[in-house]
C-alpha atoms as a PDB file:
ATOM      1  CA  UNK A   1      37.825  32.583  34.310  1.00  0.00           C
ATOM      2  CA  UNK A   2      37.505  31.746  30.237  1.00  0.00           C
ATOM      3  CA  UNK A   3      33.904  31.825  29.385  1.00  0.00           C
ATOM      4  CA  UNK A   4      32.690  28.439  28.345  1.00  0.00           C
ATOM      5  CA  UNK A   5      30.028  28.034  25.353  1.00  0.00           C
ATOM      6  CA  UNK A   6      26.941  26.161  26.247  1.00  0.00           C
ATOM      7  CA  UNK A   7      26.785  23.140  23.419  1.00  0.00           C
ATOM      8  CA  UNK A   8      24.232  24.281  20.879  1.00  0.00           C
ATOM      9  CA  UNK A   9      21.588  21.519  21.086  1.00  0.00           C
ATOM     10  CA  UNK A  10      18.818  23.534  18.692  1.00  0.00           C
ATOM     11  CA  UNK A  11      20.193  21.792  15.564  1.00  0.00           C
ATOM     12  CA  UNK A  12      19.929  18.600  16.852  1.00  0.00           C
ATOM     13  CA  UNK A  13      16.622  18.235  18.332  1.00  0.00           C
ATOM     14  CA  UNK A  14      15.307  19.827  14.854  1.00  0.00           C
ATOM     15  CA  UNK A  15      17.181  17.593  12.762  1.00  0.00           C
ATOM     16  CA  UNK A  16      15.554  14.947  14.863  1.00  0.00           C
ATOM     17  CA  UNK A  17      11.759  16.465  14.086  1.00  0.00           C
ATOM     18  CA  UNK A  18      12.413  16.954  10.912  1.00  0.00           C
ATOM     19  CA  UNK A  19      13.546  13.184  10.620  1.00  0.00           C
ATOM     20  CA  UNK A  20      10.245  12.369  11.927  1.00  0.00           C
ATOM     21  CA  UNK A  21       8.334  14.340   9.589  1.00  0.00           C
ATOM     22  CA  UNK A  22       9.982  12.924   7.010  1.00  0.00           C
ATOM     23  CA  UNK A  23       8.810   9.314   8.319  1.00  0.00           C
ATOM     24  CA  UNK A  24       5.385  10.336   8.758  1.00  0.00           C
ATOM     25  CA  UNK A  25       5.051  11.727   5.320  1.00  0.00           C
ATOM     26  CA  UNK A  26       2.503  10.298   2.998  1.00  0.00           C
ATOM     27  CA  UNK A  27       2.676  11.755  -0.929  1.00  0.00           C
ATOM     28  CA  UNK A  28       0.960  10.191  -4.125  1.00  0.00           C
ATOM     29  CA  UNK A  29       2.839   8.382  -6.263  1.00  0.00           C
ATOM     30  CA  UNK A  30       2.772   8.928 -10.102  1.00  0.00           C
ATOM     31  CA  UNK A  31       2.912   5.534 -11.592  1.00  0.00           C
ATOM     32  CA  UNK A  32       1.354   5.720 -14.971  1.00  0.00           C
ATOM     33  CA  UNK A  33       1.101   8.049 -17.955  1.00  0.00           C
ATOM     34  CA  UNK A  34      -2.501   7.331 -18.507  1.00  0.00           C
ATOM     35  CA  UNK A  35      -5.735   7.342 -16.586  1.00  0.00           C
ATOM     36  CA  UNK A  36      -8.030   4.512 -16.880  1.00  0.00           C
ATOM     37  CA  UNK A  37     -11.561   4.239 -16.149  1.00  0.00           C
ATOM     38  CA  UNK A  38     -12.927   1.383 -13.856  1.00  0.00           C
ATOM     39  CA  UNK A  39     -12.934  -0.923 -16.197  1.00  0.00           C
ATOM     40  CA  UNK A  40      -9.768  -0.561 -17.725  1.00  0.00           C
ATOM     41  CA  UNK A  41     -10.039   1.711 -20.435  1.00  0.00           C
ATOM     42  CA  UNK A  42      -7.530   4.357 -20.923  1.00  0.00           C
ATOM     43  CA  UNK A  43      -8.759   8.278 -21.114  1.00  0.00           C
ATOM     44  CA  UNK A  44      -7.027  11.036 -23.175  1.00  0.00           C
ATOM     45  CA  UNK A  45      -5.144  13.148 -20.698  1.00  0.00           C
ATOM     46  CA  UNK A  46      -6.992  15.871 -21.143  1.00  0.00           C
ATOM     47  CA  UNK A  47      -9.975  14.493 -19.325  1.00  0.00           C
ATOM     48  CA  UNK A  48      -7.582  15.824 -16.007  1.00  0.00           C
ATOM     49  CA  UNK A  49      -9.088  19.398 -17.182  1.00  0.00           C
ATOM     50  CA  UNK A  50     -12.563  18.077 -16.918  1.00  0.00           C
ATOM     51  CA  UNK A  51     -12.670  16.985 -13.330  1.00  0.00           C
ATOM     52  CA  UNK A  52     -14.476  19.255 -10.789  1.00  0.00           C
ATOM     53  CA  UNK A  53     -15.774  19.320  -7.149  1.00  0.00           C
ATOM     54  CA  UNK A  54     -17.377  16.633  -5.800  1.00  0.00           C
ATOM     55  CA  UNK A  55     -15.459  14.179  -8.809  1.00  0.00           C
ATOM     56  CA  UNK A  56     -14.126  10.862  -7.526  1.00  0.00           C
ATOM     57  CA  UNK A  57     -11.229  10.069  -8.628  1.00  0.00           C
ATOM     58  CA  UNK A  58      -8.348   7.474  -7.732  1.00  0.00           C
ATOM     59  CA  UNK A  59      -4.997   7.902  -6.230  1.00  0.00           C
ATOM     60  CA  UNK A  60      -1.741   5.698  -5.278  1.00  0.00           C
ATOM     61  CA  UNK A  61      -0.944   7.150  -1.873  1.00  0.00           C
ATOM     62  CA  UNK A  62       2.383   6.109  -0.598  1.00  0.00           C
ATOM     63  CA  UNK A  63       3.671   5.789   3.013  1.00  0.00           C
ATOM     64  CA  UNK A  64       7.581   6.138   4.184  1.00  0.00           C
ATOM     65  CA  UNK A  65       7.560   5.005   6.825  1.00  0.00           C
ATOM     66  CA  UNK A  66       5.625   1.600   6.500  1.00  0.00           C
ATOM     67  CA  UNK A  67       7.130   1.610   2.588  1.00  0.00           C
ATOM     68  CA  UNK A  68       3.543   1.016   1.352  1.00  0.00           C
ATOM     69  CA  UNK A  69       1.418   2.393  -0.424  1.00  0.00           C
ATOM     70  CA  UNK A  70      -2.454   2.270  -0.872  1.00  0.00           C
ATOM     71  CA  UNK A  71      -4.668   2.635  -4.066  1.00  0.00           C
ATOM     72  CA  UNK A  72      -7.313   5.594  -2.687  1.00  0.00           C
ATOM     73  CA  UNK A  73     -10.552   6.869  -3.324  1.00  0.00           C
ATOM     74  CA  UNK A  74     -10.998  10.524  -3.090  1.00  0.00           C
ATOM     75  CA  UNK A  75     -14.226  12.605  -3.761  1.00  0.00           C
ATOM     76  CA  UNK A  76     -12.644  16.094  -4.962  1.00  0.00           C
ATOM     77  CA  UNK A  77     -12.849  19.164  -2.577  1.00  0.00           C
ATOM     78  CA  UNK A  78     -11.001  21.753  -4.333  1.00  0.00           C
ATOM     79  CA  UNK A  79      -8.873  22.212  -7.317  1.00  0.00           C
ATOM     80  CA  UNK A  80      -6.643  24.727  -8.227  1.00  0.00           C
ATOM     81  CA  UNK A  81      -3.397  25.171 -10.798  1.00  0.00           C
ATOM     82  CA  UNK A  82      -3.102  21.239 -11.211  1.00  0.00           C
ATOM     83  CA  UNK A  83      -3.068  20.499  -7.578  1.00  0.00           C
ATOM     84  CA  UNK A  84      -6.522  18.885  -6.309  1.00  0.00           C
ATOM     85  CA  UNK A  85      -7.644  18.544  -2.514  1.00  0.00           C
ATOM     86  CA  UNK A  86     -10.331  15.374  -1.579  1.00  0.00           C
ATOM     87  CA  UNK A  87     -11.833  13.695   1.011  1.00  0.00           C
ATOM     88  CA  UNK A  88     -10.505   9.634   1.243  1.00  0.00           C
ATOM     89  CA  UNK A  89     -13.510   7.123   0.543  1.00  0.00           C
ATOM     90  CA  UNK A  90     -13.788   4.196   2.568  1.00  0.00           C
ATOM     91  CA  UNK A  91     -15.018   2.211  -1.383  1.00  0.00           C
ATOM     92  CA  UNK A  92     -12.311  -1.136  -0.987  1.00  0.00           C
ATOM     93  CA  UNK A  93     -10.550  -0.241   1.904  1.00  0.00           C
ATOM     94  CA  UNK A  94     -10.304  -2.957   4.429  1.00  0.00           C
ATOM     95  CA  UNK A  95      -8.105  -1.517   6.338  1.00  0.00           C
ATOM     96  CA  UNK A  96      -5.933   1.464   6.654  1.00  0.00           C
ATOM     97  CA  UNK A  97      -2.921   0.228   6.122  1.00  0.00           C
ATOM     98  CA  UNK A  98      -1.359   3.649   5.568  1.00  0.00           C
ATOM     99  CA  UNK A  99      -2.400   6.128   8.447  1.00  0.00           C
ATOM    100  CA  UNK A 100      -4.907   7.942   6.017  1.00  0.00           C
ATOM    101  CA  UNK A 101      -8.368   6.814   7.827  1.00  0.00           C
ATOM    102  CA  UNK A 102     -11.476   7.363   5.257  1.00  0.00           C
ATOM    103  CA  UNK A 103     -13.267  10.743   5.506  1.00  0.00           C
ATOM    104  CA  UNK A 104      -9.120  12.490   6.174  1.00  0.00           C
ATOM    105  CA  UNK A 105      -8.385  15.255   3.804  1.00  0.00           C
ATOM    106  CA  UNK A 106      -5.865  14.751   1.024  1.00  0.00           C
ATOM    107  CA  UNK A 107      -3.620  16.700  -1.076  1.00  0.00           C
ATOM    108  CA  UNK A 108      -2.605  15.716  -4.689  1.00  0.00           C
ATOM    109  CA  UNK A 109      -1.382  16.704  -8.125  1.00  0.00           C
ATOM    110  CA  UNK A 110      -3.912  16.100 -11.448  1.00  0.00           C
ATOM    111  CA  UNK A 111      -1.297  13.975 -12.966  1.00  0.00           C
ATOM    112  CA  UNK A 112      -1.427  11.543 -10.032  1.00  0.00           C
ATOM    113  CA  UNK A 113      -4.767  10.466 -10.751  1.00  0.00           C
ATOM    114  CA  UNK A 114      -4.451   6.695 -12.108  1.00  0.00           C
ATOM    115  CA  UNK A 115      -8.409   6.580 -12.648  1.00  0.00           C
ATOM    116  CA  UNK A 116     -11.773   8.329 -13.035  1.00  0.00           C
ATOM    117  CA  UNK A 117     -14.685   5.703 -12.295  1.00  0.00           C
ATOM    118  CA  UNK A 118     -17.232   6.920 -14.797  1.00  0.00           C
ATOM    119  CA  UNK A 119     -20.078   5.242 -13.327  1.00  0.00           C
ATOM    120  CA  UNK A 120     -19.383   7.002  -9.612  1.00  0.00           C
ATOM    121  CA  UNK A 121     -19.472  10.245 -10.745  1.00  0.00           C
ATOM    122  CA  UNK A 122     -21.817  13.063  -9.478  1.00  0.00           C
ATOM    123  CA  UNK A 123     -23.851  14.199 -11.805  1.00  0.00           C
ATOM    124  CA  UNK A 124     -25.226  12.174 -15.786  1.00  0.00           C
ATOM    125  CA  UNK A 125     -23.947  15.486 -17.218  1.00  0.00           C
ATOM    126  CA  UNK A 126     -20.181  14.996 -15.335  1.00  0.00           C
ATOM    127  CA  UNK A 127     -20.659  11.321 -16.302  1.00  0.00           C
ATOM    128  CA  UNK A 128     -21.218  12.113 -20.390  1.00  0.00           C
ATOM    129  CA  UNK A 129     -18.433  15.348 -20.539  1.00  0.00           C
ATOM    130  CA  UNK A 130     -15.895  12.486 -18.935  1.00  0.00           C
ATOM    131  CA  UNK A 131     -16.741   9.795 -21.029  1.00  0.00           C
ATOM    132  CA  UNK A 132     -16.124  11.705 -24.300  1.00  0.00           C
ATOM    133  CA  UNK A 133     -12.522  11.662 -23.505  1.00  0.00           C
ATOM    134  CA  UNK A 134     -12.411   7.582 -23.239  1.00  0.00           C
ATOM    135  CA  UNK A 135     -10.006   6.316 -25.805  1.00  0.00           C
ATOM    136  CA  UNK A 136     -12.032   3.646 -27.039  1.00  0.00           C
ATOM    137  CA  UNK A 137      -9.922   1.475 -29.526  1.00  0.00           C
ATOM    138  CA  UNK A 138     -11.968  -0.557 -32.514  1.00  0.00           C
ATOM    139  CA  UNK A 139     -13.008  -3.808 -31.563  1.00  0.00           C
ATOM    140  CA  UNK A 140     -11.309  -6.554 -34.794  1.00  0.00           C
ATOM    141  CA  UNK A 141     -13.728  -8.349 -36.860  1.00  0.00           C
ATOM    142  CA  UNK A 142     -13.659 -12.197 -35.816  1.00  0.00           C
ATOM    143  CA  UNK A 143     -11.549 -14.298 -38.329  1.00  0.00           C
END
């Protein structure tokens, strides 16, 4: 009696987990060349190389599965070579719209950050290094 092979069935399930990793994936988007402050005004790019722990920072986090995507919060945990770990902030979140509940750890790139609100920063020292890297354009005379 010819042996019969037994249907692999390994690739299939995987392919099917790895389907649903990809749906549950949630990256940062990179939507900008500059970073702004809170109120608007652009930073040099360098300022990326002034950010440490405990820096809060802003993020466009973006969800496949629900194709959305949240503007985040994060007070920085950790950075090293240009990727940056942080804790979500619950600061103008209504709701989690994206599966990333406030206090969840986050990974992220330096040159995903869309903004560095001066103001919430940890420390007057942090606050001053940060603002010397605001690009602050000259204000016209009135006419």
């Amino acid at each position: 009696m010819p042996n019969k092979k037994k249907k692999d069935t390994s690739s299939s399930s995987s392919s099917s987990s790895i389907k649903k990793e990809e749906d549950d994936r949630r990256t940062a988007l990179r939507v900008h060349e500059w970073v702004q402050d809170w109120n608007g005004t652009q930073y040099n790019k360098l300022v990326l190389g002034a950010l440490c722990v405990g820096c809060i920072v802003r993020v466009i986090v973006g969800f496949e599965k629900k194709r959305g995507w949240e503007k985040i919060y994060f007070q920085i945990t950790k950075i090293k070579d240009g990727s940056v770990w942080g804790i979500a902030q619950d600061t103008y979140r209504s709701d989690d719209y994206i599966g990333l509940p406030s206090g969840s750890s986050f990974s992220f790139r330096l040159d995903d950050i869309i903004e560095i609100p001066l103001a919430w920063q940890p420390t007057r020292r942090i606050q001053k290094e940060l603002e010397s890297y605001l690009i602050v354009t000259p204000t016209p005379p009135p006419t």
